[in-house]
Protein backbone atom coordinates (compact mmCIF):
# COMPACT_ATOMS: atom_id res chain seq x y z
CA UNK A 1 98.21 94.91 130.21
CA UNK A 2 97.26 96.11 127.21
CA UNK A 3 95.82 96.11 124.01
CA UNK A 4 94.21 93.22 125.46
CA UNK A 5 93.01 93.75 128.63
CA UNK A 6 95.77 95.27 131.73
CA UNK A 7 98.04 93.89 134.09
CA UNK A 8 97.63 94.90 137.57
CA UNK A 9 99.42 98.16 136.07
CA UNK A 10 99.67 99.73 132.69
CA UNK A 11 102.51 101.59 131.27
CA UNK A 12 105.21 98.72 132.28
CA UNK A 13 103.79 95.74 129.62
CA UNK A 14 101.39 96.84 126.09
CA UNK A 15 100.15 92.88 125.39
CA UNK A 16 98.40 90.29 127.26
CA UNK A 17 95.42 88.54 128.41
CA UNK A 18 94.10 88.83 132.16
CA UNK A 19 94.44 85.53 133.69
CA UNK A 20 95.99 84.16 137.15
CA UNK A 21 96.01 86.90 139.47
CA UNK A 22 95.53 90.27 137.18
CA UNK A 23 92.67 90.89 137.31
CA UNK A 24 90.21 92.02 139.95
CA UNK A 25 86.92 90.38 138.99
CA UNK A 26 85.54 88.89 141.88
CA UNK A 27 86.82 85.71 141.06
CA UNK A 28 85.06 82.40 142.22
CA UNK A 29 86.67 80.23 145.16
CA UNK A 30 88.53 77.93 142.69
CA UNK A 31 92.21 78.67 142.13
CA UNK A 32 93.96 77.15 138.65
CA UNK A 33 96.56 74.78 139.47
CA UNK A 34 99.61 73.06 137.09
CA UNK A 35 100.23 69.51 137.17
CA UNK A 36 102.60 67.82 135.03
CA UNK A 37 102.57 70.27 132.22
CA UNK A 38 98.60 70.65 132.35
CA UNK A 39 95.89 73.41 134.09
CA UNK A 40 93.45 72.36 136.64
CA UNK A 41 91.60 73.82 139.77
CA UNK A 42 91.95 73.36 143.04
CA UNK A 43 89.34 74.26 146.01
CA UNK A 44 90.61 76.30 148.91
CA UNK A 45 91.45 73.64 150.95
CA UNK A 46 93.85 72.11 148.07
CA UNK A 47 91.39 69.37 146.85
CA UNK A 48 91.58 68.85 143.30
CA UNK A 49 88.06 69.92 141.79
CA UNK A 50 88.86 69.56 138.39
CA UNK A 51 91.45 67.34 137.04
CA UNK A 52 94.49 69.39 135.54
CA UNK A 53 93.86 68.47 131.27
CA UNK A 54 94.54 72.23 129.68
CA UNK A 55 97.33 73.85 127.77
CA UNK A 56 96.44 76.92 129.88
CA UNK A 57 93.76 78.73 132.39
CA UNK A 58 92.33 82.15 133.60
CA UNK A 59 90.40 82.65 136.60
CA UNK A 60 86.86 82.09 137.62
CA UNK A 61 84.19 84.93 137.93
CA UNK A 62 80.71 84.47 137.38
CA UNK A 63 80.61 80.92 137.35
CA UNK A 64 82.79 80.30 134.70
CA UNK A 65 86.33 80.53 133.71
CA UNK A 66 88.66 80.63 130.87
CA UNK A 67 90.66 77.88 129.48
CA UNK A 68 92.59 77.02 126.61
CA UNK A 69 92.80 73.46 124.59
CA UNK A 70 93.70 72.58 121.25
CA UNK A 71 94.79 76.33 120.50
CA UNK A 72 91.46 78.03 121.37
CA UNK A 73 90.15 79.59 124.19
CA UNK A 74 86.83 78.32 125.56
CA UNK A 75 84.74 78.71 128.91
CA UNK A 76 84.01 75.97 131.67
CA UNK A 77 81.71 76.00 134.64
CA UNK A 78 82.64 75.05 138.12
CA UNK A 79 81.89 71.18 137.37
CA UNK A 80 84.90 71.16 134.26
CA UNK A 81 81.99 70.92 131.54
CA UNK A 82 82.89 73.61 128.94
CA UNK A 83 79.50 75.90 128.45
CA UNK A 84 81.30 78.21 125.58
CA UNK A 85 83.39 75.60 123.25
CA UNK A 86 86.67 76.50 122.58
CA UNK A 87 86.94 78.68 119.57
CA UNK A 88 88.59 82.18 120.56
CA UNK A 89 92.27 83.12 120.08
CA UNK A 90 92.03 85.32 123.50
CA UNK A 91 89.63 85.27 126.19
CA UNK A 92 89.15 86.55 129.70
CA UNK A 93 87.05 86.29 132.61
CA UNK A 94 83.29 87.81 133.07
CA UNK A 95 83.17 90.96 134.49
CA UNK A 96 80.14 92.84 135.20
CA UNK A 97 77.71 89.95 133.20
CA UNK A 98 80.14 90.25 129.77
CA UNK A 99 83.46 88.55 128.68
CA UNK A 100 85.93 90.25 126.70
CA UNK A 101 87.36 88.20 123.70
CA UNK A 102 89.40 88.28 120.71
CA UNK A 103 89.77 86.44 117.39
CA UNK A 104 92.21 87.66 114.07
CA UNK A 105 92.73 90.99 116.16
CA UNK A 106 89.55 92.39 117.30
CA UNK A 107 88.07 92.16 120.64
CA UNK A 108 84.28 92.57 121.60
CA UNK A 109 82.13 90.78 123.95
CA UNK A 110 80.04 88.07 125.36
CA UNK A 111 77.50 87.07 127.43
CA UNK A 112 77.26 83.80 129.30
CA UNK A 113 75.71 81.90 126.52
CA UNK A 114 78.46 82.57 124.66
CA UNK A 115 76.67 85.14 121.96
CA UNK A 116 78.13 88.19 120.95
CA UNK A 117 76.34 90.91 122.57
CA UNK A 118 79.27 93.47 121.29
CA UNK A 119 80.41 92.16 117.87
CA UNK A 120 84.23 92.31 117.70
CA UNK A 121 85.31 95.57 116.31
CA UNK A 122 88.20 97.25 118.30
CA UNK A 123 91.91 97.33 118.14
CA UNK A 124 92.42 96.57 121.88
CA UNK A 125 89.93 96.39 124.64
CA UNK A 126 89.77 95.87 128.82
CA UNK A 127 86.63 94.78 130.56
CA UNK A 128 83.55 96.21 132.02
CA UNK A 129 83.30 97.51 135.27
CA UNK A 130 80.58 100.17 136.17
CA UNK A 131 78.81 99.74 133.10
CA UNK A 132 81.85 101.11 131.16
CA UNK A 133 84.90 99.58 128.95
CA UNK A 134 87.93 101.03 127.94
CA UNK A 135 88.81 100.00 124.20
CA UNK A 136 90.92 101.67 122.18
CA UNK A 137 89.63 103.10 118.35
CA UNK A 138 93.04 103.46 115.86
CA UNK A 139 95.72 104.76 118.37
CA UNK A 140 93.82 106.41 121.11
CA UNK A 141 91.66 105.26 124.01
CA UNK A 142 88.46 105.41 125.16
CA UNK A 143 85.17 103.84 126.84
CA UNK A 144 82.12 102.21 125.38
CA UNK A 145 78.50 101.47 127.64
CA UNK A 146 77.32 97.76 127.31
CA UNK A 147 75.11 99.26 124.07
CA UNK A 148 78.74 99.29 122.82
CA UNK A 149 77.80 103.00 122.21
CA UNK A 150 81.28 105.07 122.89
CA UNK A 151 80.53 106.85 126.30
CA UNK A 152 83.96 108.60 126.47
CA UNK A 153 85.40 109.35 123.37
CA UNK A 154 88.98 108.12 122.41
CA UNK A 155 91.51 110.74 123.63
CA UNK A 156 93.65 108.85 125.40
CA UNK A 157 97.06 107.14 124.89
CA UNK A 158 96.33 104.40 127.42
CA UNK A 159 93.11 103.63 129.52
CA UNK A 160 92.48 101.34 132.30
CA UNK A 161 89.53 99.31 133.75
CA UNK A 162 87.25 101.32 136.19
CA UNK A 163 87.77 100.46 139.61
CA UNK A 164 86.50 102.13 142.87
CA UNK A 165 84.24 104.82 140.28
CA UNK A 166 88.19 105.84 138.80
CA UNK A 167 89.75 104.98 135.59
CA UNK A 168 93.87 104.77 135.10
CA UNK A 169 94.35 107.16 131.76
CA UNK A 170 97.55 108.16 130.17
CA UNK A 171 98.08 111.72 128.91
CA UNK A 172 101.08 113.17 127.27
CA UNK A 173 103.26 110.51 128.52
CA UNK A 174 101.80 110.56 132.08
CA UNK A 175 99.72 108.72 134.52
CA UNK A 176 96.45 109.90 136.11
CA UNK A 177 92.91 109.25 137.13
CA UNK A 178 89.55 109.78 135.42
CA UNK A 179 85.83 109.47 136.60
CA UNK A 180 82.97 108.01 134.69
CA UNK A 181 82.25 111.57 133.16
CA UNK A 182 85.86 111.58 131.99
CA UNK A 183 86.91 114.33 134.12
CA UNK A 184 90.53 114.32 135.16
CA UNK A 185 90.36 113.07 138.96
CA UNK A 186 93.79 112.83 139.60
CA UNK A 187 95.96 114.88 137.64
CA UNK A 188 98.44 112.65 134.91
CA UNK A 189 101.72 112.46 136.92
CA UNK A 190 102.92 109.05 137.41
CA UNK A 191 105.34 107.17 135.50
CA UNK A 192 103.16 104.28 135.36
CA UNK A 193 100.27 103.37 137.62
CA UNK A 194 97.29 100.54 138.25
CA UNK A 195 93.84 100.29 138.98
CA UNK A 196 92.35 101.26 142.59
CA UNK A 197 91.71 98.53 144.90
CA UNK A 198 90.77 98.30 148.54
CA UNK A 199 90.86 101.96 148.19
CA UNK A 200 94.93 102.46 146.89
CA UNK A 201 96.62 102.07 143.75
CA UNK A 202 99.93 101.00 142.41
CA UNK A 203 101.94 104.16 141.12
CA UNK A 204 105.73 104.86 139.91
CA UNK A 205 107.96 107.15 140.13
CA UNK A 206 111.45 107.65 139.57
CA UNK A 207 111.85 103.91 139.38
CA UNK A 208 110.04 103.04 142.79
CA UNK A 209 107.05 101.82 143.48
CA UNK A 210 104.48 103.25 146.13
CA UNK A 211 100.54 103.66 146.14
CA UNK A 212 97.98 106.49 146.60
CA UNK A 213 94.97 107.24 147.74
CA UNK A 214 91.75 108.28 146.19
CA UNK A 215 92.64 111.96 146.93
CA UNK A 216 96.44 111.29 144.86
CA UNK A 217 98.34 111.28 148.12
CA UNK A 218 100.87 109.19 148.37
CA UNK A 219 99.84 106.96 151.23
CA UNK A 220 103.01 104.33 151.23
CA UNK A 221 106.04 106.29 149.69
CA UNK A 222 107.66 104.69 146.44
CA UNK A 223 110.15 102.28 147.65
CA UNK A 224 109.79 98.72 146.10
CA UNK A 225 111.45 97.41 142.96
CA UNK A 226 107.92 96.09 141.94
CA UNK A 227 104.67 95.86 143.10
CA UNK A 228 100.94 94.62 142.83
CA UNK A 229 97.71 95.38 143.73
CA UNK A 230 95.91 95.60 146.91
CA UNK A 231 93.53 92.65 147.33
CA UNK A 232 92.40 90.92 150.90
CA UNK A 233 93.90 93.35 152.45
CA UNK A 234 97.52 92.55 151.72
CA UNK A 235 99.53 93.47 148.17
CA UNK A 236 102.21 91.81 146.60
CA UNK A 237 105.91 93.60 146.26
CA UNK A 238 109.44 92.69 145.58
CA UNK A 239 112.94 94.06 147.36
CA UNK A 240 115.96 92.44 146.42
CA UNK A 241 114.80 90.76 143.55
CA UNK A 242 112.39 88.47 145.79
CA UNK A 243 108.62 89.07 146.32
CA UNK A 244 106.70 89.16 149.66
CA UNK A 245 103.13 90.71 150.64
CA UNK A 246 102.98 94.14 152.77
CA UNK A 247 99.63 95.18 154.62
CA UNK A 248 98.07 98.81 153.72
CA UNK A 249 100.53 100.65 156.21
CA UNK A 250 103.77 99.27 153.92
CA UNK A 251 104.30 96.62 156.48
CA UNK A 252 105.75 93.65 155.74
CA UNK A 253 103.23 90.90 156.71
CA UNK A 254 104.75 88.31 154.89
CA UNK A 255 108.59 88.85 154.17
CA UNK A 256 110.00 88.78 150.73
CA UNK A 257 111.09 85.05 149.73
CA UNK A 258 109.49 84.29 146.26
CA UNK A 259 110.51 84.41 142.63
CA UNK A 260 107.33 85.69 141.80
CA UNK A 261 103.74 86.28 143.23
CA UNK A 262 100.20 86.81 142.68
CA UNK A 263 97.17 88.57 144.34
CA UNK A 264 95.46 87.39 147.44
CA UNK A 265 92.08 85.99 146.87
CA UNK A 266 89.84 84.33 149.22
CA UNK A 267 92.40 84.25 151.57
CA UNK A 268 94.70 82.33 148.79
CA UNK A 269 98.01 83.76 147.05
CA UNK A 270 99.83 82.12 143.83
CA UNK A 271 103.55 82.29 144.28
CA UNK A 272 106.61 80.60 142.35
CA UNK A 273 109.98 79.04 143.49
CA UNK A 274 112.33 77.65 140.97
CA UNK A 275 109.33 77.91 138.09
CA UNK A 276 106.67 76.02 140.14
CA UNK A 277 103.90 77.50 141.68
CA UNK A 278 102.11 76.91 145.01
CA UNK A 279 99.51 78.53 146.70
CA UNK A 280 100.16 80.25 150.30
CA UNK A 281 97.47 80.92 153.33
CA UNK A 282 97.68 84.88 154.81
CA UNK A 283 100.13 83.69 157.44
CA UNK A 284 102.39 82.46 154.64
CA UNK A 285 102.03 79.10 154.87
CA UNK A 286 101.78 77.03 151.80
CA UNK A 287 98.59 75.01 151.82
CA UNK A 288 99.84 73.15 147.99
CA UNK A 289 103.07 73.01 147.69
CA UNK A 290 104.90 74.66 144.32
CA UNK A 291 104.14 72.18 141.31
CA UNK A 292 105.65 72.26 137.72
């Protein structure tokens, strides 16, 4: 999502902060949890490991994770003990050693201490991967180093995170690829389109949603009514209005039966039924049962 940071695609929703399952970071084994109105974490095998007592959560990567009390955003380690007090209006997990975050409408960066090491300056921003950063300068996008130096200039009217050595760009209305030079990789085509992972990404077109490969070739034809992406192997996408997980050859490995759903990490998936979320195993079995 964006001006913020993406969704698992861009194009379909312009605002938002990465924070359950949208974001590919190499997230830590601890998956947030809600209890009673209030965020905690649970371990894999559905032990509490820190007690649910936040308004809301993001993920954990690098050790440390996002979390929200009091109206600020702050950052806690894997014990609960916050290490970065609460005192940003956005903020999202570490990626490559930095942090995005955001306060009165400009985003820049931290490091683990918590000190800006990019001083917050842009309109919108996503986070580092391969030493770059998309953030966007007045109406266009573009991509800064960790000097905060711009390595590609603004040009474009929407930019993704790098992922597998592409970037997502939009140009004149369209969706294509990028590589670190900034040379066109895939040609703009898609109606909307996300990040590579596990060697696809998510792409539209005329409504339906398929993926492609590094090459642009459509390697499971457009055909669901949404769709997520790749992660563990297995990817997130919804027929009839209910969401299920298919494997990389568009086979259904777990059949559509949730209200919504979230990527597969460590072997873990978020879903919801009725507004409460669980967390289901790779064979679809829940291993915490959907909680409000």
């Amino acid at each position: 999502m964006m001006p913020v940071s993406r969704n698992t695609y861009i194009g379909l929703a312009l605002t938002g902060i990465c924070l359950l399952s949208s974001c590919n970071l190499g997230r830590s084994a601890l998956f947030p949890v809600k209890v009673n109105g209030k965020y905690g974490y649970m371990t894999k095998s559905a032990k509490i490991a820190i007690n649910p007592q936040f308004d809301d959560e993001g993920v954990f990567a690098d050790g440390l994770a996002p979390v929200k009390t009091g109206g600020r955003w702050g950052y806690i380690d894997t014990s609960g003990k916050f290490v970065i007090n609460p005192q940003f209006d956005i903020a999202d997990p570490f990626s490559d050693g930095m942090a995005l975050v955001g306060s009165n409408y400009r985003y820049g960066y931290i490091e683990k201490t918590g000190k800006f090491v990019i001083n917050p300056q842009f309109d919108g921003a996503g986070h580092f991967a391969n030493g770059l950063a998309p953030v966007r300068v007045g109406k266009s996008w573009g991509f800064i180093d960790k000097n905060g130096r711009l390595a590609i200039n603004p040009q474009y009217e929407e930019a993704g995170d790098f992922s597998d050595s592409l970037a997502l760009v939009r140009i004149g209305g369209r969706y294509g690829y990028i590589d670190k030079s900034g040379k066109l990789a895939i040609n703009p085509q898609f109606d909307s389109a996300g990040e590579f992972s596990d060697g696809l990404a998510l792409v539209e077109l005329a409504g339906k949603f398929g993926y492609v490969d590094k090459n642009g070739k459509l390697a499971i034809n457009p055909q669901f009514e949404n769709a997520g992406q790749f992660s563990d192997g297995l990817a997130q996408v919804s027929m009839g209005n209910r969401f299920g997980y298919i494997d990389k050859n568009g086979k259904f490995a777990i059949n559509p039966q949730f209200d919504r759903a979230g990527d597969f990490e460590h072997g873990l998936a978020p879903v919801w039924v009725a507004g409460r979320q669980g967390y289901i195993d790779k064979s679809g079995k829940y291993v915490w049962n959907p909680t409000a």
